[in-house]
N, C-alpha and C. Protein backbone atom coordinates (compact mmCIF):
# COMPACT_ATOMS: atom_id res chain seq x y z
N UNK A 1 0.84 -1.18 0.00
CA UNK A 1 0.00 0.00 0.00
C UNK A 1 0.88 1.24 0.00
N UNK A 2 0.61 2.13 -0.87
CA UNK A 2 1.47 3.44 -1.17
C UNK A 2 1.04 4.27 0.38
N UNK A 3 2.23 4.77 0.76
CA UNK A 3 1.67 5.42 2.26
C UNK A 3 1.73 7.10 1.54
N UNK A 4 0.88 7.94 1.72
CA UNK A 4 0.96 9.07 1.71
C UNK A 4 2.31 9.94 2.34
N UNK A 5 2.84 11.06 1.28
CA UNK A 5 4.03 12.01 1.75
C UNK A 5 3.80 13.11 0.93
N UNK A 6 4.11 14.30 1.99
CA UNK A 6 4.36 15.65 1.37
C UNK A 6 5.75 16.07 1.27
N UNK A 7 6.06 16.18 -0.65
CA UNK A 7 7.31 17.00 -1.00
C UNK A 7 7.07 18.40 -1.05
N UNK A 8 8.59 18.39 0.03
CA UNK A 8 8.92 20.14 -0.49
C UNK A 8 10.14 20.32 -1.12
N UNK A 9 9.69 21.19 -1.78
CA UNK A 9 11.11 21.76 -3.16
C UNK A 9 10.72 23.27 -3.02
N UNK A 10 12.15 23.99 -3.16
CA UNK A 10 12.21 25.19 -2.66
C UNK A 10 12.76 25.74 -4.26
N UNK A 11 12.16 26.73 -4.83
CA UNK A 11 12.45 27.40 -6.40
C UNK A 11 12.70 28.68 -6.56
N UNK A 12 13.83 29.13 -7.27
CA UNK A 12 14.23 30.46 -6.91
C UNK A 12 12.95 31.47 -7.49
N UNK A 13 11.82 30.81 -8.23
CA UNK A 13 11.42 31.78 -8.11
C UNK A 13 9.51 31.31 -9.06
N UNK A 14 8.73 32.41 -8.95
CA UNK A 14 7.36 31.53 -9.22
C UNK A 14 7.42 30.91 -10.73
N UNK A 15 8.04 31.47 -11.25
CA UNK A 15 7.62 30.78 -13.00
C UNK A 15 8.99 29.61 -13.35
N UNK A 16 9.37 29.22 -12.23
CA UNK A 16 9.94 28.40 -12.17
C UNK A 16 9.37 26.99 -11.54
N UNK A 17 8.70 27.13 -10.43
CA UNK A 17 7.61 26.34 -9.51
C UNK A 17 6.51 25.77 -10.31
N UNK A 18 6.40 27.16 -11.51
CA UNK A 18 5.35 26.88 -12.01
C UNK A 18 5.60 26.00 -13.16
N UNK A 19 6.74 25.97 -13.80
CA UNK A 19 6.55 25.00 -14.64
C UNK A 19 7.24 23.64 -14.16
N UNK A 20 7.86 23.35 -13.03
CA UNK A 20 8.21 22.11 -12.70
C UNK A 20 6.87 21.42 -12.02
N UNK A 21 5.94 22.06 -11.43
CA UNK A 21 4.50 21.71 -11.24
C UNK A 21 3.50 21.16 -11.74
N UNK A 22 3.75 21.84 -13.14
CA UNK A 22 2.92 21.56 -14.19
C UNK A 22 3.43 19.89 -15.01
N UNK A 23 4.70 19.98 -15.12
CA UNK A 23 5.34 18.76 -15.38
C UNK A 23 4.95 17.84 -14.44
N UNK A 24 5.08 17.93 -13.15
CA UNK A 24 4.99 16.63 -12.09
C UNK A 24 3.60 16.40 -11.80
N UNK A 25 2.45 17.86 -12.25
CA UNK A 25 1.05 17.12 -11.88
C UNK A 25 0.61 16.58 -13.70
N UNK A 26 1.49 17.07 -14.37
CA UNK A 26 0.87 16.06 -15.93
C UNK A 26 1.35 14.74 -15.97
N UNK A 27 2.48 14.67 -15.57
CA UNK A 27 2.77 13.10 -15.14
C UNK A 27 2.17 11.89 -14.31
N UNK A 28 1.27 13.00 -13.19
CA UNK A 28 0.52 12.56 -12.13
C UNK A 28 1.42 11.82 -11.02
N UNK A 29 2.74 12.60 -10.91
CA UNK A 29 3.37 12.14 -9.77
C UNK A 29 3.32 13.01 -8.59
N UNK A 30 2.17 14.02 -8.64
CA UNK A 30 1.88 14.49 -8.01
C UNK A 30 0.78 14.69 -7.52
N UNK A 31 -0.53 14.68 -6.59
CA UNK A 31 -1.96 15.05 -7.03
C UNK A 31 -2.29 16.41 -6.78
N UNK A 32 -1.27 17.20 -5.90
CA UNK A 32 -1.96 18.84 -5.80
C UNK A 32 -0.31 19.40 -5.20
N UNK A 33 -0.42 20.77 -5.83
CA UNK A 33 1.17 21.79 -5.40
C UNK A 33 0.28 22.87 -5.12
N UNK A 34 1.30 23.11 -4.16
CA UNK A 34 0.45 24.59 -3.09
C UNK A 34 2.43 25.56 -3.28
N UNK A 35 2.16 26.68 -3.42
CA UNK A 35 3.45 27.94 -3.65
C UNK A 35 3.09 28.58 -2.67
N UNK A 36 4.25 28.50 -1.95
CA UNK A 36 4.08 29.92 -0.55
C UNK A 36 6.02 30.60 -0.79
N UNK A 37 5.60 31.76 -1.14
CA UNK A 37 6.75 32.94 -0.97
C UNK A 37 7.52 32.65 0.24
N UNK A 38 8.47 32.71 0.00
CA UNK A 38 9.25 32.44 2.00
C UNK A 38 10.89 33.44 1.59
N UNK A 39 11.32 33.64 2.58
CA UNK A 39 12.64 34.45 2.47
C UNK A 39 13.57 33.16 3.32
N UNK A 40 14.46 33.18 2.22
CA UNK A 40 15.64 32.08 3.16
C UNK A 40 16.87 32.35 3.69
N UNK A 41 17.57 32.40 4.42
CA UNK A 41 18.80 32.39 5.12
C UNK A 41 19.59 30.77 5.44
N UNK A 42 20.17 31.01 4.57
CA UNK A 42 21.47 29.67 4.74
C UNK A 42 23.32 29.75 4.43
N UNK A 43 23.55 29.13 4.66
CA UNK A 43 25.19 28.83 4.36
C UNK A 43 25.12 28.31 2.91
N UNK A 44 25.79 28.93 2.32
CA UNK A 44 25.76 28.48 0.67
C UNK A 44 28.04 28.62 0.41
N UNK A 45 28.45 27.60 0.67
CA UNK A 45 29.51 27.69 -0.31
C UNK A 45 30.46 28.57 0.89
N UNK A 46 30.47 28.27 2.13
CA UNK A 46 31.60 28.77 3.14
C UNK A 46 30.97 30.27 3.62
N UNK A 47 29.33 30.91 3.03
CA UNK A 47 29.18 32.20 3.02
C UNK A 47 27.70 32.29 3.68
N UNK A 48 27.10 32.94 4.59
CA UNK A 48 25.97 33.43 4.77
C UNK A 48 25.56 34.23 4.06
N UNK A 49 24.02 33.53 3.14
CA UNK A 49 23.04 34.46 2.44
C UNK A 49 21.48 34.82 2.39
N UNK A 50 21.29 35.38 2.09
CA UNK A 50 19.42 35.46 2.29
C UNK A 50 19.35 35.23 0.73
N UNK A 51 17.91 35.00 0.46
CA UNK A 51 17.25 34.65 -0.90
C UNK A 51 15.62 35.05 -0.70
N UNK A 52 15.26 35.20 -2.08
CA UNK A 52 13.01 35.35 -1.96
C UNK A 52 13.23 33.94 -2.94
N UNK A 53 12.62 33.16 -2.29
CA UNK A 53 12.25 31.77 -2.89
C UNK A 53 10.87 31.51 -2.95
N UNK A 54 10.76 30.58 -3.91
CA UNK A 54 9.61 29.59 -3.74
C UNK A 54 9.37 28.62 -3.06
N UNK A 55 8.64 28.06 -2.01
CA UNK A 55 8.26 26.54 -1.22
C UNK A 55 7.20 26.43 -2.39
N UNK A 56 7.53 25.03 -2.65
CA UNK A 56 6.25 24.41 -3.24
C UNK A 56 6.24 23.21 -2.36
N UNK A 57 4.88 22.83 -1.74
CA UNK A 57 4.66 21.76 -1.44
C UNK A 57 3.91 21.03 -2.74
N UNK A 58 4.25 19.43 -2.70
CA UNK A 58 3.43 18.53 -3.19
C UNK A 58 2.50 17.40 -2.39
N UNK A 59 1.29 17.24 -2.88
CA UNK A 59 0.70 15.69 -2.46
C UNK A 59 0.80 14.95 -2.97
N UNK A 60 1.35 13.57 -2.36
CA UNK A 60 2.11 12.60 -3.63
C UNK A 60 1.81 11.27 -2.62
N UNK A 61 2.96 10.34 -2.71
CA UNK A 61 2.76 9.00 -1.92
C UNK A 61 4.57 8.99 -1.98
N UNK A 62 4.87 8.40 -1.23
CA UNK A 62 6.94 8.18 -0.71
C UNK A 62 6.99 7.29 -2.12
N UNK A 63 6.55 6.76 -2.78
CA UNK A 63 7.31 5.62 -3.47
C UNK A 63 7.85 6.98 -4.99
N UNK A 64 6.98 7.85 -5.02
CA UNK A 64 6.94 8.42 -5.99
C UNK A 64 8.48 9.52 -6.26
N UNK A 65 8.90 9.27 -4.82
CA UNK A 65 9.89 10.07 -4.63
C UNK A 65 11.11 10.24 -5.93
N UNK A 66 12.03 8.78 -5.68
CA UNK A 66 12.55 9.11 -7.37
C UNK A 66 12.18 9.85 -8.54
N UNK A 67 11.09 8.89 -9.00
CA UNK A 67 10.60 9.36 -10.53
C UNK A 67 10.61 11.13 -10.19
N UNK A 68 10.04 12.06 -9.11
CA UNK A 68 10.01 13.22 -8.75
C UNK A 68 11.55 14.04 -8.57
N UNK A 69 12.23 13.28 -8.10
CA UNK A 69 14.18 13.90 -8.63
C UNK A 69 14.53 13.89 -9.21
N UNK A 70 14.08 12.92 -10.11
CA UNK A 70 14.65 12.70 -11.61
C UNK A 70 13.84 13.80 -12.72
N UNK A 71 12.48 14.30 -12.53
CA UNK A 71 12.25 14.86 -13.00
C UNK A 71 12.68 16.60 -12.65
N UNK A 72 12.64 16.64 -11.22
CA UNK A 72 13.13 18.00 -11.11
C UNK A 72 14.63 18.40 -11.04
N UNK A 73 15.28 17.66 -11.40
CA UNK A 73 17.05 17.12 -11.73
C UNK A 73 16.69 17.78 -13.09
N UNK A 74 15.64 17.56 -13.81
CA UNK A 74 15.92 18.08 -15.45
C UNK A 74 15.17 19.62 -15.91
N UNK A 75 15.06 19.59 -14.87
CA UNK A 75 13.90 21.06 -14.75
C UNK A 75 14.56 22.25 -14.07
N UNK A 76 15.37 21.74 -12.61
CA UNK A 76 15.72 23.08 -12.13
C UNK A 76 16.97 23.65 -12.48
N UNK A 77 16.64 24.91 -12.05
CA UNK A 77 18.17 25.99 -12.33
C UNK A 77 18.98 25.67 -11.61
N UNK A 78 18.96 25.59 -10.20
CA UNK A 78 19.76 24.87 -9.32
C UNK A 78 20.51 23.41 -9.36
N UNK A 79 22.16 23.18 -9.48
CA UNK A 79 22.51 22.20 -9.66
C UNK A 79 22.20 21.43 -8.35
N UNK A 80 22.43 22.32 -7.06
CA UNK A 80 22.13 21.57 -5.54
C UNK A 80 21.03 22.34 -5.04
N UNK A 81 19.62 21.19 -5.78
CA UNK A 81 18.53 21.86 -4.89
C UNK A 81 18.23 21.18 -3.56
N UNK A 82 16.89 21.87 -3.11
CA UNK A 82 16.24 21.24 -1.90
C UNK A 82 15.11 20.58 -2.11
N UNK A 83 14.79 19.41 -1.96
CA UNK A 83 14.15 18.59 -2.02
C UNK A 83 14.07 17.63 -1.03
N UNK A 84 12.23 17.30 -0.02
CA UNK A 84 12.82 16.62 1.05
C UNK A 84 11.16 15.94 0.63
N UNK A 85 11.37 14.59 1.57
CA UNK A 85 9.51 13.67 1.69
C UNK A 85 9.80 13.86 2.95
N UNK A 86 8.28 14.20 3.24
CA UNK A 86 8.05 13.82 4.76
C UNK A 86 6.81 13.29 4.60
N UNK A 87 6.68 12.04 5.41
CA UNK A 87 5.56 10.57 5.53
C UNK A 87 4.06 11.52 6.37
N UNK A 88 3.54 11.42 5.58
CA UNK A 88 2.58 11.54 6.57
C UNK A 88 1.74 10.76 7.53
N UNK A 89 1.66 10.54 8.57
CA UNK A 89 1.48 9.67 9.54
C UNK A 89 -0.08 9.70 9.90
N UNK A 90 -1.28 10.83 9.25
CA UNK A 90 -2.57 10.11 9.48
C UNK A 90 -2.90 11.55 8.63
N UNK A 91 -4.10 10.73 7.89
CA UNK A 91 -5.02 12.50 7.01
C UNK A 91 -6.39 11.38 7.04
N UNK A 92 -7.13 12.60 6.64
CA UNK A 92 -8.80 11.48 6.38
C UNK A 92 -8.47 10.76 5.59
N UNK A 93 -9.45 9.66 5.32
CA UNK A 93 -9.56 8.64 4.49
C UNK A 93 -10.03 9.58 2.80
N UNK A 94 -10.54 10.65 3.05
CA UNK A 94 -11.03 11.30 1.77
C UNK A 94 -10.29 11.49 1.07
N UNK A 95 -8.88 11.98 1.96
CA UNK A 95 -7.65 12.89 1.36
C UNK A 95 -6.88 11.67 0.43
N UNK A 96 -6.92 10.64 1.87
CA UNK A 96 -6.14 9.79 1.18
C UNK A 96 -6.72 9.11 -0.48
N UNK A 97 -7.89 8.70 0.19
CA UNK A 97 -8.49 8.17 -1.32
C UNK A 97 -8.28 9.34 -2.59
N UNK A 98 -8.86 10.43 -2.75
CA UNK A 98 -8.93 11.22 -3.59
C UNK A 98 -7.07 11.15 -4.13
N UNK A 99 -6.42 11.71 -3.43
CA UNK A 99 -4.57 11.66 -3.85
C UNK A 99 -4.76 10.10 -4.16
N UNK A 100 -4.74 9.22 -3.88
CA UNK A 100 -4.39 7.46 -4.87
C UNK A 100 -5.07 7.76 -5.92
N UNK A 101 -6.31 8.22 -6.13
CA UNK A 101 -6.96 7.94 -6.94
C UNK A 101 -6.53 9.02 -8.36
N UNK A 102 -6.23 10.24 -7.84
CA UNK A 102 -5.52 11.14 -8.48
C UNK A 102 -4.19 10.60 -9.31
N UNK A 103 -3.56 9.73 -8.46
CA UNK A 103 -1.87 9.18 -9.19
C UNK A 103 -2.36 7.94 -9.29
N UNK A 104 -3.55 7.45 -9.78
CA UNK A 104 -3.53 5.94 -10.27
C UNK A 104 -3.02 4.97 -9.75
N UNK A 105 -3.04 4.95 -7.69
CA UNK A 105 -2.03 3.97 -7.11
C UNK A 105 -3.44 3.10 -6.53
């Protein structure tokens, strides 16, 4: 049984989100992406920097994870992006059904 997980991938910017989105929900390795604006602060390369990024979350299932790096490996500007699954550990039965039923699992 595919267990439900939400990916986040962080994009320098919206028309970038927007078309790696569009790719991963036409593939249907995704069933829904939500974009929230965020300002980042990290260590990049021995240096402290800020950035205006994109969070995109996805609704997906963990197995889907690969096929989803491999696709945003060919999509982003970033050679070292961010990309993480986190399992989700309980949603309604609605959510869940509707997302399987969305990615054909």
């Amino acid at each position: 049984m595919s267990k439900m997980a939400i990916f986040y991938l962080t994009c320098p910017n919206e028309e970038e989100a927007d078309k790696i989105s569009k790719v991963l929900l036409d593939k249907r390795l995704v069933a829904c992406a939500k974009r929230f604006p965020v300002k980042s602060k990290s260590w990049w390369k021995g240096k402290m920097g800020s950035a205006d990024e994109v969070l995109v979350s996805y609704e997906t299932v963990e197995e889907n994870f690969e096929k989803v790096n491999s696709e945003v490996k060919k999509l982003h500007s970033d050679e070292t992006y961010v990309l993480y699954s986190v399992a989700v550990s309980k949603t309604t039965k609605k959510v869940e059904d509707w997302t399987k039923k969305e990615l054909g699992k």
